[in-house]
C-alpha atoms as a PDB file:
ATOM      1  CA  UNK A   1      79.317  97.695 102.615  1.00  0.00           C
ATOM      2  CA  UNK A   2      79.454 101.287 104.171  1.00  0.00           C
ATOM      3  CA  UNK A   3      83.158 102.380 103.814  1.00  0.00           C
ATOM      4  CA  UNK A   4      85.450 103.173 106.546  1.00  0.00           C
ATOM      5  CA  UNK A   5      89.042 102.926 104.932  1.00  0.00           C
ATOM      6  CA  UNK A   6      90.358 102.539 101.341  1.00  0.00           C
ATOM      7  CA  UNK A   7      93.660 102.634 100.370  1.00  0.00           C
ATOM      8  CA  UNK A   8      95.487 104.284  97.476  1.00  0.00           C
ATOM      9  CA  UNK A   9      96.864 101.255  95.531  1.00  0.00           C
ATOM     10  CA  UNK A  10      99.474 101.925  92.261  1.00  0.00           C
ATOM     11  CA  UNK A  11      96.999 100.401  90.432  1.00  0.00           C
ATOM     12  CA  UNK A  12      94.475 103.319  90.808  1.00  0.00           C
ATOM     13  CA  UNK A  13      97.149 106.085  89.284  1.00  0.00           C
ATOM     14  CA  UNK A  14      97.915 103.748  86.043  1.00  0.00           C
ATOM     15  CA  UNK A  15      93.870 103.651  85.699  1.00  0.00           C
ATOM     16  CA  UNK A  16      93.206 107.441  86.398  1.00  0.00           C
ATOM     17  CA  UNK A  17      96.010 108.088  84.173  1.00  0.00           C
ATOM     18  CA  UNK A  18      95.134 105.711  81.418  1.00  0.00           C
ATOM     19  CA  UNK A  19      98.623 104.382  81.539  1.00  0.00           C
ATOM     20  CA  UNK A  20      97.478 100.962  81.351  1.00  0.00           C
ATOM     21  CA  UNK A  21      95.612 101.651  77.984  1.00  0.00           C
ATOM     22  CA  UNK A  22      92.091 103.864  77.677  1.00  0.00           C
ATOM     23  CA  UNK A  23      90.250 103.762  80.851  1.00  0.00           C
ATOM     24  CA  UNK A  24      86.315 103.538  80.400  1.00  0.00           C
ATOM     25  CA  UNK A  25      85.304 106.877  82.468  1.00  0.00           C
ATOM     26  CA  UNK A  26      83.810 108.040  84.368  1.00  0.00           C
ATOM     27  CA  UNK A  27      85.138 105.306  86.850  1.00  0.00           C
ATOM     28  CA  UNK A  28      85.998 105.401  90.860  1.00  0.00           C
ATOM     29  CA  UNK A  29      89.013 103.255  91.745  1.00  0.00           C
ATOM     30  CA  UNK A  30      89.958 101.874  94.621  1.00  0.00           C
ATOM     31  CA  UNK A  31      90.374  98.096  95.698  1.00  0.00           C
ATOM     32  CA  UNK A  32      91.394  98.302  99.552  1.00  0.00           C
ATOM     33  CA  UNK A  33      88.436  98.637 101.192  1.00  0.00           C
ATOM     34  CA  UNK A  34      87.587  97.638 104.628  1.00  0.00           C
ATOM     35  CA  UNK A  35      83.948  98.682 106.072  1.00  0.00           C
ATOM     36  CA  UNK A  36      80.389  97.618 107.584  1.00  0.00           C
ATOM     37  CA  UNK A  37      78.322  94.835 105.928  1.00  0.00           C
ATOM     38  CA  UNK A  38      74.833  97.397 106.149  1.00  0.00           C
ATOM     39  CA  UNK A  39      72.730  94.582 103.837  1.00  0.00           C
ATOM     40  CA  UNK A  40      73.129  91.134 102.973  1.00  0.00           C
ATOM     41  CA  UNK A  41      70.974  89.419 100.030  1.00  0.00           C
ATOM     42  CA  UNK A  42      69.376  85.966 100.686  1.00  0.00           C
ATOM     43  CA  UNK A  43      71.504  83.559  99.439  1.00  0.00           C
ATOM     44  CA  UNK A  44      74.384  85.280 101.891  1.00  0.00           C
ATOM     45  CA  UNK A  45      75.517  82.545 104.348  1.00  0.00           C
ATOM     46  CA  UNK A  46      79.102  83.287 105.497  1.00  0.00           C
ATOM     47  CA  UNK A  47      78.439  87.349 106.521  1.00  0.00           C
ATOM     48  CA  UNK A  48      75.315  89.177 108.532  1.00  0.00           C
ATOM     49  CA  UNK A  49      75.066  92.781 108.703  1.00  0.00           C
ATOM     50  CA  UNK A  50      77.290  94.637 111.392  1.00  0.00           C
ATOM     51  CA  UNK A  51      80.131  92.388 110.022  1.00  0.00           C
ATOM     52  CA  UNK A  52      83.671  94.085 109.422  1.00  0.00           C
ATOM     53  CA  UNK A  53      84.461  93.362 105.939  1.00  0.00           C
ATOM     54  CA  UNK A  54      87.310  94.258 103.924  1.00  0.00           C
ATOM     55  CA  UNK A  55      87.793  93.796  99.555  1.00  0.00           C
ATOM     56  CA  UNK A  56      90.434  93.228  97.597  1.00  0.00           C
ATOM     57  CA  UNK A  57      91.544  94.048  93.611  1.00  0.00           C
ATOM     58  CA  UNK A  58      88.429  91.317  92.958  1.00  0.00           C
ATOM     59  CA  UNK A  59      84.467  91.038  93.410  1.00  0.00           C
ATOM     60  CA  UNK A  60      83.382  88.202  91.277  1.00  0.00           C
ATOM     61  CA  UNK A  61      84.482  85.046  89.137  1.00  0.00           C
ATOM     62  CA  UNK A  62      82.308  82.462  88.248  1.00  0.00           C
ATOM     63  CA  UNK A  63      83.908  79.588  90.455  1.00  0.00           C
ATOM     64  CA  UNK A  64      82.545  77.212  88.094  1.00  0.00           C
ATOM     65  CA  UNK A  65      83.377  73.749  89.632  1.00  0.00           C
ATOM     66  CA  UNK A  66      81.086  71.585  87.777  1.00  0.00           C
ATOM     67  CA  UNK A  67      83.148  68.231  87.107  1.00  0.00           C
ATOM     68  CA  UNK A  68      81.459  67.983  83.390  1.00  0.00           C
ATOM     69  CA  UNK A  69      82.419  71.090  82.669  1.00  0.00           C
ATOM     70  CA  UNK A  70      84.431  73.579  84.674  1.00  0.00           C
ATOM     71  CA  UNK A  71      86.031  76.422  84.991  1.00  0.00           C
ATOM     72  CA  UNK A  72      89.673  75.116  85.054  1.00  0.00           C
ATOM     73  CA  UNK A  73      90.992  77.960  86.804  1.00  0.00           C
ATOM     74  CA  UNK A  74      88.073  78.002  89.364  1.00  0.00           C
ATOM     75  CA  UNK A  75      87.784  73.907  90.189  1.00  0.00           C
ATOM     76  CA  UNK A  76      91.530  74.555  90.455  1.00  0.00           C
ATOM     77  CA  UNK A  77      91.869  77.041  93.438  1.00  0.00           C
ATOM     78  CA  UNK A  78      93.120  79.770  91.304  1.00  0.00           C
ATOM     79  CA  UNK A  79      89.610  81.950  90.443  1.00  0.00           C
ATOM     80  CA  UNK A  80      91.716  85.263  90.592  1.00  0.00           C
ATOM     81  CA  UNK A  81      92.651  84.363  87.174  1.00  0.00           C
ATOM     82  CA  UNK A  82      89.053  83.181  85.824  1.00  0.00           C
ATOM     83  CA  UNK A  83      88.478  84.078  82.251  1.00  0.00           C
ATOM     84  CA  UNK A  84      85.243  86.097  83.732  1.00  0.00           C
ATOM     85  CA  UNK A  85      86.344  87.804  86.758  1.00  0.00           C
ATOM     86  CA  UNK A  86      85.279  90.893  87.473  1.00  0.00           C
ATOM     87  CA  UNK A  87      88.093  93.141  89.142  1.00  0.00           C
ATOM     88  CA  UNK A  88      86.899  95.831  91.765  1.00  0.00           C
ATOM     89  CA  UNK A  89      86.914  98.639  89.482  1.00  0.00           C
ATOM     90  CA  UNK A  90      86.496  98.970  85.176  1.00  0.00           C
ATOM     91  CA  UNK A  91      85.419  95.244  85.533  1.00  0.00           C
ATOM     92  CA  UNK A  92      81.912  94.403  83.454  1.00  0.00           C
ATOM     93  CA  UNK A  93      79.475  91.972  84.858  1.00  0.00           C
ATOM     94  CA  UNK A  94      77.829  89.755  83.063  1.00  0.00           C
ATOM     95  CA  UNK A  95      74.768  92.299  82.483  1.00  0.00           C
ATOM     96  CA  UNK A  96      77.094  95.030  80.771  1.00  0.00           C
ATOM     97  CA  UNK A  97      77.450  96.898  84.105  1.00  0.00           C
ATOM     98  CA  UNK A  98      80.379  97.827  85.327  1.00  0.00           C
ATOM     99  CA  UNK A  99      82.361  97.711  88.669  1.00  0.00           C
ATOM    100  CA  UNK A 100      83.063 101.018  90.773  1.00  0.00           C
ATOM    101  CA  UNK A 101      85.234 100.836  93.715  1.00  0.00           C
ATOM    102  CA  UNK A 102      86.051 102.383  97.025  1.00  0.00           C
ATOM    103  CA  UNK A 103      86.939 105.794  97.007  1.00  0.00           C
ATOM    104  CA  UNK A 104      83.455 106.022  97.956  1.00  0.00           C
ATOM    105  CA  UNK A 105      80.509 105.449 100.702  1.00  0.00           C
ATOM    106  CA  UNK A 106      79.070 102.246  99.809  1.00  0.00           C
ATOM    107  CA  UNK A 107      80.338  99.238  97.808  1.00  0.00           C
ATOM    108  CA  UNK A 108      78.364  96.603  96.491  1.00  0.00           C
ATOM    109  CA  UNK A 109      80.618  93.240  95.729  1.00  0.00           C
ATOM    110  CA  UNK A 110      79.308  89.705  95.941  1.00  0.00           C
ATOM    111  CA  UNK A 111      79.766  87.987  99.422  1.00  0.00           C
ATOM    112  CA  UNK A 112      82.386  85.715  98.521  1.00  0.00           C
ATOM    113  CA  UNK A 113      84.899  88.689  97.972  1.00  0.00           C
ATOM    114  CA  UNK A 114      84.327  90.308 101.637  1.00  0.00           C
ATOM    115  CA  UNK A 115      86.453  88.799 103.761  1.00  0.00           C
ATOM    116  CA  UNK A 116      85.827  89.162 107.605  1.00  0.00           C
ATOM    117  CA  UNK A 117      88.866  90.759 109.091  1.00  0.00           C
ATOM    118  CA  UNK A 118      90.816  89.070 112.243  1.00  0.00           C
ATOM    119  CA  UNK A 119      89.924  91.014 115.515  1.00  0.00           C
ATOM    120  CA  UNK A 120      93.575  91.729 115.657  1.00  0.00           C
ATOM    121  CA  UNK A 121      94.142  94.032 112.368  1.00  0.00           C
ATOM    122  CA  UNK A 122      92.783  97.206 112.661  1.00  0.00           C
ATOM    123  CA  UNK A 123      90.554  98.380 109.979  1.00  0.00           C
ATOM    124  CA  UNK A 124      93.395 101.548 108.505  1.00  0.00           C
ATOM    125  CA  UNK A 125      95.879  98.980 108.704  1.00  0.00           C
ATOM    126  CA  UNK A 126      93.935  96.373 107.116  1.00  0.00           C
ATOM    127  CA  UNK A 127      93.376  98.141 103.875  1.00  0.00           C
ATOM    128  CA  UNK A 128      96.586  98.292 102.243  1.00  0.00           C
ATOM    129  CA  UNK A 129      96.630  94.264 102.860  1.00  0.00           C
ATOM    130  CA  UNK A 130      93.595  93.436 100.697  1.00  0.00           C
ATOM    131  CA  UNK A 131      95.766  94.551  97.261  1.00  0.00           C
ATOM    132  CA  UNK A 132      99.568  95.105  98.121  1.00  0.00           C
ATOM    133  CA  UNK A 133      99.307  92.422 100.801  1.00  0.00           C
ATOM    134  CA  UNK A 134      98.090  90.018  98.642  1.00  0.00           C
ATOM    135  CA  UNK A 135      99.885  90.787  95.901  1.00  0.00           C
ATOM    136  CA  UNK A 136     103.141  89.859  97.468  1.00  0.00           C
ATOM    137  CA  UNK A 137     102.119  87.055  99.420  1.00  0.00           C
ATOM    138  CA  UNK A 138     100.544  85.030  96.920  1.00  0.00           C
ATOM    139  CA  UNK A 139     103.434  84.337  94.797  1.00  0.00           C
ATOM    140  CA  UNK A 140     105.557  83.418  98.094  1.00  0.00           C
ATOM    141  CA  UNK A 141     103.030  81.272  98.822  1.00  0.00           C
ATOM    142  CA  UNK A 142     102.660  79.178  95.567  1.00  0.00           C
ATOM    143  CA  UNK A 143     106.403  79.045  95.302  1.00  0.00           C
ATOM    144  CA  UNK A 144     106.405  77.565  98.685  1.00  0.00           C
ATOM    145  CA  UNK A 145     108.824  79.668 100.147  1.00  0.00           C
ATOM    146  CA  UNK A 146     110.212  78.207 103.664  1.00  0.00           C
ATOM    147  CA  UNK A 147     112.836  78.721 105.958  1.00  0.00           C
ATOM    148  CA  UNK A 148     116.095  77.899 104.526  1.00  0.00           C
ATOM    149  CA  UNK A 149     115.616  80.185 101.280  1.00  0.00           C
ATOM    150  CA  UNK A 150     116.559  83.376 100.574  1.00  0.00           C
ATOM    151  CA  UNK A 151     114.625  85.928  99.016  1.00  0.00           C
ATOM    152  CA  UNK A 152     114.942  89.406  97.835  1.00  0.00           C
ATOM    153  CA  UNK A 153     112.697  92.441  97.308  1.00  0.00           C
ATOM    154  CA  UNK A 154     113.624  95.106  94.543  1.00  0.00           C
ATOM    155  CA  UNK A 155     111.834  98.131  95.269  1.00  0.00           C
ATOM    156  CA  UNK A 156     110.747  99.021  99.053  1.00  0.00           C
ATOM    157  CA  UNK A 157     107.477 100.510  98.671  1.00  0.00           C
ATOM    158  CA  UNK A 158     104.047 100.186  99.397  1.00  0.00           C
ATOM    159  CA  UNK A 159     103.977  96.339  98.078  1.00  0.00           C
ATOM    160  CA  UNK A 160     107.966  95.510  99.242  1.00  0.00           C
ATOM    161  CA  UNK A 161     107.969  96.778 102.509  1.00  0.00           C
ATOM    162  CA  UNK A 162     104.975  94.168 103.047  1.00  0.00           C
ATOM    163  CA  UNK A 163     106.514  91.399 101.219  1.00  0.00           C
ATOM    164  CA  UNK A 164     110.094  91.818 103.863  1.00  0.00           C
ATOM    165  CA  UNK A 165     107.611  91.233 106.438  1.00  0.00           C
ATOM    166  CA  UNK A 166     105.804  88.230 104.916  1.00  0.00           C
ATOM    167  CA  UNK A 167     108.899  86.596 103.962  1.00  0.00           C
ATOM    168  CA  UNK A 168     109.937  86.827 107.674  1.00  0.00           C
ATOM    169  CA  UNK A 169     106.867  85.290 108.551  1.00  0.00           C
ATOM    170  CA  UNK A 170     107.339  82.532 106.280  1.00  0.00           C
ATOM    171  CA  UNK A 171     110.739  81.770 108.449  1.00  0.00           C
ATOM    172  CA  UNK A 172     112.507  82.608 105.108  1.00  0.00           C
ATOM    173  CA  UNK A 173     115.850  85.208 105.223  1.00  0.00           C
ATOM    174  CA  UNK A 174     114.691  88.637 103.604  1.00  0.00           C
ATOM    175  CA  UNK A 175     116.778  90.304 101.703  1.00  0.00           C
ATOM    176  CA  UNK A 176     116.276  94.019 100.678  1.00  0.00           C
ATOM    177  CA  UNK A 177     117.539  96.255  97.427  1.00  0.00           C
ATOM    178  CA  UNK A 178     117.225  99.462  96.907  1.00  0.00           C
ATOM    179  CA  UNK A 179     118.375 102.688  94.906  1.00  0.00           C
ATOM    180  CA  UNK A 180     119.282 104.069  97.527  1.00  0.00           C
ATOM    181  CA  UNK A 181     120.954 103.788 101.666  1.00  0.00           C
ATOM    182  CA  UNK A 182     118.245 105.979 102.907  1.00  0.00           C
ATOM    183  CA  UNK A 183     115.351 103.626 103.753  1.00  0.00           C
ATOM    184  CA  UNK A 184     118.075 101.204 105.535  1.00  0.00           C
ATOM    185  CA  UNK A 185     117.591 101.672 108.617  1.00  0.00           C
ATOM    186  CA  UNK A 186     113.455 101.190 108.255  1.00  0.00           C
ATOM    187  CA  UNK A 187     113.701  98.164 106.216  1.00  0.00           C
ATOM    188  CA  UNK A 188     116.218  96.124 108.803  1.00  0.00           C
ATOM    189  CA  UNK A 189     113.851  97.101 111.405  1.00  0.00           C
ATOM    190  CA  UNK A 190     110.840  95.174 109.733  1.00  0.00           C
ATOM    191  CA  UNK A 191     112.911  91.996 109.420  1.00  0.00           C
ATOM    192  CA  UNK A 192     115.446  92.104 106.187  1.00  0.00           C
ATOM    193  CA  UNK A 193     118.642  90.710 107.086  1.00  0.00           C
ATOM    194  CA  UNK A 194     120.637  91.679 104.219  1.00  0.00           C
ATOM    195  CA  UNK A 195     120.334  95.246 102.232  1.00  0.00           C
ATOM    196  CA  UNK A 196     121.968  95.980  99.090  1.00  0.00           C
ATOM    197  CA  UNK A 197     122.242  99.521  97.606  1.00  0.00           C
ATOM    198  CA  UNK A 198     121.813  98.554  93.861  1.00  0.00           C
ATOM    199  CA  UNK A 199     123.203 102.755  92.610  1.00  0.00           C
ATOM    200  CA  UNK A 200     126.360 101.473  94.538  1.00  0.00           C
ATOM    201  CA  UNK A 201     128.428  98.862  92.294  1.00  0.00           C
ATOM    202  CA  UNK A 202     130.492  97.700  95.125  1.00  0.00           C
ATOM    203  CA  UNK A 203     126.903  95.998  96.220  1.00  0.00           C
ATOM    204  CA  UNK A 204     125.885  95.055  92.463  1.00  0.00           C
ATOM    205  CA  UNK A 205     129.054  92.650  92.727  1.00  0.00           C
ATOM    206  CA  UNK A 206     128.589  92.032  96.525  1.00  0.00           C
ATOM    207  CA  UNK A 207     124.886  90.995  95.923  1.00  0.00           C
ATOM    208  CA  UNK A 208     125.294  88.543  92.547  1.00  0.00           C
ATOM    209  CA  UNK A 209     123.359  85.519  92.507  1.00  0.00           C
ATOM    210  CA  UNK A 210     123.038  85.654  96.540  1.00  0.00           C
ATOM    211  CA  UNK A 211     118.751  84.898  96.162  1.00  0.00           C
ATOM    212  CA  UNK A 212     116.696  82.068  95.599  1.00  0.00           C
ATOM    213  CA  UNK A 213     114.030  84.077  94.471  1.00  0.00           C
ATOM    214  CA  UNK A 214     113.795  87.881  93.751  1.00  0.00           C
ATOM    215  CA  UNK A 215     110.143  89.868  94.148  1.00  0.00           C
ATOM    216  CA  UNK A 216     110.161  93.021  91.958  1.00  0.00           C
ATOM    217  CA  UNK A 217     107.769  95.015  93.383  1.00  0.00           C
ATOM    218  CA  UNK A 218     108.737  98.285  91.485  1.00  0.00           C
ATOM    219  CA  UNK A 219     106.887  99.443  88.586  1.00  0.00           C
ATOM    220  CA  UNK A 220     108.899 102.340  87.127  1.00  0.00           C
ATOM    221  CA  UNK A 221     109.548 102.627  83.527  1.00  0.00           C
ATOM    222  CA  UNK A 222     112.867 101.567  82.093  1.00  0.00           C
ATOM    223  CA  UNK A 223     114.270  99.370  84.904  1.00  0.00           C
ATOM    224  CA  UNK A 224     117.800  97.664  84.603  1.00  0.00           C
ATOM    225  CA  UNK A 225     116.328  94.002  84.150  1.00  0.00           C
ATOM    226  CA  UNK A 226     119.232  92.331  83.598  1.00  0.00           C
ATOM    227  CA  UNK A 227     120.732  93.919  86.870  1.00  0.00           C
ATOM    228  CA  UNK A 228     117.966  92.341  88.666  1.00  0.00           C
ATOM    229  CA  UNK A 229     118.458  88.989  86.723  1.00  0.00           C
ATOM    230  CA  UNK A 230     121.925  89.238  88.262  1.00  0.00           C
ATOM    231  CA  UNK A 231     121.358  88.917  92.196  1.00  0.00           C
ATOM    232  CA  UNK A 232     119.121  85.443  91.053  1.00  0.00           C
ATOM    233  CA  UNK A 233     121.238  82.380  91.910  1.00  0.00           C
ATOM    234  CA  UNK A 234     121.482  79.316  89.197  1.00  0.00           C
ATOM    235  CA  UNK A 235     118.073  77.979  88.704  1.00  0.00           C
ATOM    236  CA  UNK A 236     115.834  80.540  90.647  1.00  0.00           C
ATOM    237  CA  UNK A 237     112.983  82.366  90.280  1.00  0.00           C
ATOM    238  CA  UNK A 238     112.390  85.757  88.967  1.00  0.00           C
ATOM    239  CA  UNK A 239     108.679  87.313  90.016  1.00  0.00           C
ATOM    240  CA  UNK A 240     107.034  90.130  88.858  1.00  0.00           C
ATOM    241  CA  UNK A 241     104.278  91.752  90.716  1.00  0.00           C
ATOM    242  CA  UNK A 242     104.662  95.637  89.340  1.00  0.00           C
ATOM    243  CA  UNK A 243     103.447  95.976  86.268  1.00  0.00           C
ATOM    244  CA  UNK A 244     105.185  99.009  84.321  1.00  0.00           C
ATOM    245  CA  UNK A 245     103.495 101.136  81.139  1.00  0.00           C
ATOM    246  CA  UNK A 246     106.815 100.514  79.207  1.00  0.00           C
ATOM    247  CA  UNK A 247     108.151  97.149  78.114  1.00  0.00           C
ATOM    248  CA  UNK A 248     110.311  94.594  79.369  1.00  0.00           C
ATOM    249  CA  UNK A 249     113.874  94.247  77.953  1.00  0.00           C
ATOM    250  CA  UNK A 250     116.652  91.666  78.964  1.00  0.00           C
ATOM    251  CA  UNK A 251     119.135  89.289  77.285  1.00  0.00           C
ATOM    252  CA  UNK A 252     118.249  85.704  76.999  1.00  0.00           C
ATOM    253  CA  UNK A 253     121.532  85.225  77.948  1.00  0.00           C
ATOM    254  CA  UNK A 254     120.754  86.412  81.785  1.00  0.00           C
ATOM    255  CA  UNK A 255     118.007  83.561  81.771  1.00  0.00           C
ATOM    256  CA  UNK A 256     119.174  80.333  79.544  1.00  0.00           C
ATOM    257  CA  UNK A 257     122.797  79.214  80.863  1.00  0.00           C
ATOM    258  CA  UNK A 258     121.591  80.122  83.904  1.00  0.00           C
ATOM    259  CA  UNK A 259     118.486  78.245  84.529  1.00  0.00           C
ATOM    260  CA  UNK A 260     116.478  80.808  85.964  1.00  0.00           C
ATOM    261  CA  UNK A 261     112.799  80.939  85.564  1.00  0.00           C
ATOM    262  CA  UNK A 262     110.341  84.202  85.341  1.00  0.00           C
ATOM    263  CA  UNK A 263     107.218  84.064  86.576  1.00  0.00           C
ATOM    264  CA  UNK A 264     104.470  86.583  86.854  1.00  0.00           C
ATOM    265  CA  UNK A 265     101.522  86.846  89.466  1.00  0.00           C
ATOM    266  CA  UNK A 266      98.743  89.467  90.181  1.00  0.00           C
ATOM    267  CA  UNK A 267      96.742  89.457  93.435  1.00  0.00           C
ATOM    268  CA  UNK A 268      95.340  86.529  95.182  1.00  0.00           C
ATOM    269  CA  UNK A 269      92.559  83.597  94.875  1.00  0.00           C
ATOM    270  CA  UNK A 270      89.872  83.651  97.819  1.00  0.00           C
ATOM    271  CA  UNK A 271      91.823  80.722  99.777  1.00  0.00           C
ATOM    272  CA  UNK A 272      95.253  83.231  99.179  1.00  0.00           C
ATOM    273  CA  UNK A 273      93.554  86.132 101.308  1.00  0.00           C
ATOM    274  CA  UNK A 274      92.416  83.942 103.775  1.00  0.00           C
ATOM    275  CA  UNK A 275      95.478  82.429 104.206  1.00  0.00           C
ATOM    276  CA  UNK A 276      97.359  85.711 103.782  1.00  0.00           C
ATOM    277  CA  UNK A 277      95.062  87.455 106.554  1.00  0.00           C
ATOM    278  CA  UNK A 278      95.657  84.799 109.160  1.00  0.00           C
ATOM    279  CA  UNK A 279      99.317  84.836 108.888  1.00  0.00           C
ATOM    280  CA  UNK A 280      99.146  88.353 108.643  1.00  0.00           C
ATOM    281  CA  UNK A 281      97.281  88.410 111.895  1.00  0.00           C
ATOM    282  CA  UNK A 282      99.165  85.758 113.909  1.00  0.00           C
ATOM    283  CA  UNK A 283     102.793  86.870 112.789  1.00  0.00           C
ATOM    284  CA  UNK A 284     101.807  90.664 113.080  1.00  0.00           C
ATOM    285  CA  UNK A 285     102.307  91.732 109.649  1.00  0.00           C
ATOM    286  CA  UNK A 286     101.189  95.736 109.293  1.00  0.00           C
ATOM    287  CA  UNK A 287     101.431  97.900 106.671  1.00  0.00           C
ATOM    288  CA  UNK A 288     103.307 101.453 107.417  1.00  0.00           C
ATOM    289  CA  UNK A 289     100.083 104.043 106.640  1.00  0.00           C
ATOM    290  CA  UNK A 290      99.618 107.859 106.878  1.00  0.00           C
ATOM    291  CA  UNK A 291      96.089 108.773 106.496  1.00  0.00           C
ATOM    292  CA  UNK A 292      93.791 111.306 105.082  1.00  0.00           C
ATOM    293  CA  UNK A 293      90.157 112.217 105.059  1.00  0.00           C
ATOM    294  CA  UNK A 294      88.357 110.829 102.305  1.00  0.00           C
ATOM    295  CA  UNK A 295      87.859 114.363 100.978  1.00  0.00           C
ATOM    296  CA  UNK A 296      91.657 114.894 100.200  1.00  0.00           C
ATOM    297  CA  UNK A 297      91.995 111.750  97.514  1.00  0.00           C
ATOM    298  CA  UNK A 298      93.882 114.362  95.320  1.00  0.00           C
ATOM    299  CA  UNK A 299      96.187 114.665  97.647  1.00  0.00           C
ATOM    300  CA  UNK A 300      96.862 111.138  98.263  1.00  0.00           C
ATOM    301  CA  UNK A 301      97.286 110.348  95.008  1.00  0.00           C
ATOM    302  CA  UNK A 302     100.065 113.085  94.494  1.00  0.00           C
ATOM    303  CA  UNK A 303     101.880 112.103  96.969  1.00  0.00           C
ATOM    304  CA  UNK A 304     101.821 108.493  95.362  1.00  0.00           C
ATOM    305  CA  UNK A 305     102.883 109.698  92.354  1.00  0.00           C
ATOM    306  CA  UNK A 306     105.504 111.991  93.755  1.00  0.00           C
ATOM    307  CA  UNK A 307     106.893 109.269  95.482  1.00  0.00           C
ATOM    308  CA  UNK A 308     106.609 110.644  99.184  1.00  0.00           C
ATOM    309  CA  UNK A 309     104.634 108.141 100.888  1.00  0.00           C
ATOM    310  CA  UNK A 310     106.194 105.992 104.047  1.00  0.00           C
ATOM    311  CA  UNK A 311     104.788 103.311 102.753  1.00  0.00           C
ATOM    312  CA  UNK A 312     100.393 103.630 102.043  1.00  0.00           C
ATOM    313  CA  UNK A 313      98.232 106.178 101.863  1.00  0.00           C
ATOM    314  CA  UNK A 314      94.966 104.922 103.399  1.00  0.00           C
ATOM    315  CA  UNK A 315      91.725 107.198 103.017  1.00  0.00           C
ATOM    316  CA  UNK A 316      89.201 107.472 106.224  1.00  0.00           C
ATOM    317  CA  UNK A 317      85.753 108.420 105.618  1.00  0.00           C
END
């Protein structure tokens, strides 16, 4: 796949940075890539060359259906967690090598991994959907979220200002919390109904137990979990998609009399980013994006870590 767009995902800075644990350099990160197909092996049915492609946090799993002996995760829909999948980048195939992704020209990934993009979502804007679209979606997805329910986002960033948007398209009531009033205004505008300032107490108390489910997208280091537990209604559902370097630390008691249930979940399946792409496309779900020549990657990724993106930083080659 030649390259046209990647964007600059969290998940690159905690791998640069080794703040995931030692990263195997030299390595090239990057898993929101949208591009060319330029060659196609033979065995390549669903994609010719000259098709628009775009790649997600994923390249490979062994979708191992085989009814005598399968993959369980794979026969079951869910290959994003497959004991051998190989993510886009610091991933090893089964020959030792390993994956490199897309702050580059060319990728190489296997076909069922490059999705062809709707006609609708332009290729800058796609990007950011292959990882922080997904990401988000997936988990409203499996939960079944519908109209009716209400759920909240904790941390409107890259990832949350996505998931307001999908959980309007879902028909569901978005709710929005932040740190701060001062993305307000922005948030309402892409569908929340409801935003809580969590520094302000007269909104801690305001906001208690008023979701169904609450999406923490932030992945900052000592976060005020039980806070969080707090806006979760009597037996809802707590779902983390940021993954911090520090640890997590709450009281049971903000979980057992109170029937909630935590879940975790980490990009999509194959069938999730279809899925997630067409609803994307029909209910006009776009990421916010500034972008930057390919060249200035070290100043993307500052201004990710500096916090002063509105809301992705997609690279253009």
């Amino acid at each position: 796949i030649k390259i046209s767009h990647c964007g600059i995902c969290g998940s690159d800075i905690h791998t640069i940075d080794s703040g995931w644990g030692p990263a195997p350099y030299p390595c090239v990160v990057g898993h929101e890539i949208v591009g060319e197909v330029t060659l196609a092996g033979p065995a390549v049915k669903n994609l010719a060359v000259g098709d628009r492609v775009a790649v997600g946090a994923q390249v490979w799993a062994c979708l191992n259906k085989d009814p005598k002996a399968p993959c369980r995760d794979c026969a079951d829909g869910e290959d994003a967690v497959c004991d051998k999948a190989v993510y886009t980048y610091t991933g090893f195939y089964q020959d030792g090598a390993m994956s490199q992704g897309g702050y580059a020209d060319y990728v190489r990934v296997d076909s069922n991994y490059a999705f062809k993009l709707p006609e609708n979502i332009p290729s800058d804007v796609a990007a950011p959907l292959m990882c922080a679209g997904a990401t988000v979606y997936t988990p409203l997805k499996q939960e079944g979220v519908k109209a009716g329910d209400r759920v909240g986002v904790v941390g409107i960033g890259g990832l949350g200002h996505l998931a307001i948007q999908f959980i309007r398209a879902l028909g569901a009531t978005p709710v929005a919390f932040s740190r701060s009033a001062n993305k307000e205004k922005e948030i309402r505008a892409l569908g929340a109904e409801e935003f809580y300032n969590l520094s302000d107490e007269a909104d801690q108390k305001k906001a208690a137990g008023c979701v169904d489910y609450l999406v923490l997208t932030a992945d900052a280091n000592d976060m005020p979990y039980e806070l969080y537990l707090s806006l979760v209604r009597k037996r809802g559902t707590f779902i983390m998609v940021g993954v911090p370097n520090d640890k997590v630390k709450f009281s049971p008691y903000f979980l057992v009399p109170r029937a909630i249930r935590v879940r975790g979940s980490a990009i999509g399946s194959i069938q999730d980013i279809k899925d997630m792409l067409a609803l994307a496309a029909k209910e006009n779900v776009r990421p916010i994006i500034q972008k930057l020549p390919m060249t200035k990657v070290n100043e993307g990724l500052d201004m990710v870590r500096e916090g002063r993106v509105r809301y992705r930083v997609v690279l253009e080659n």
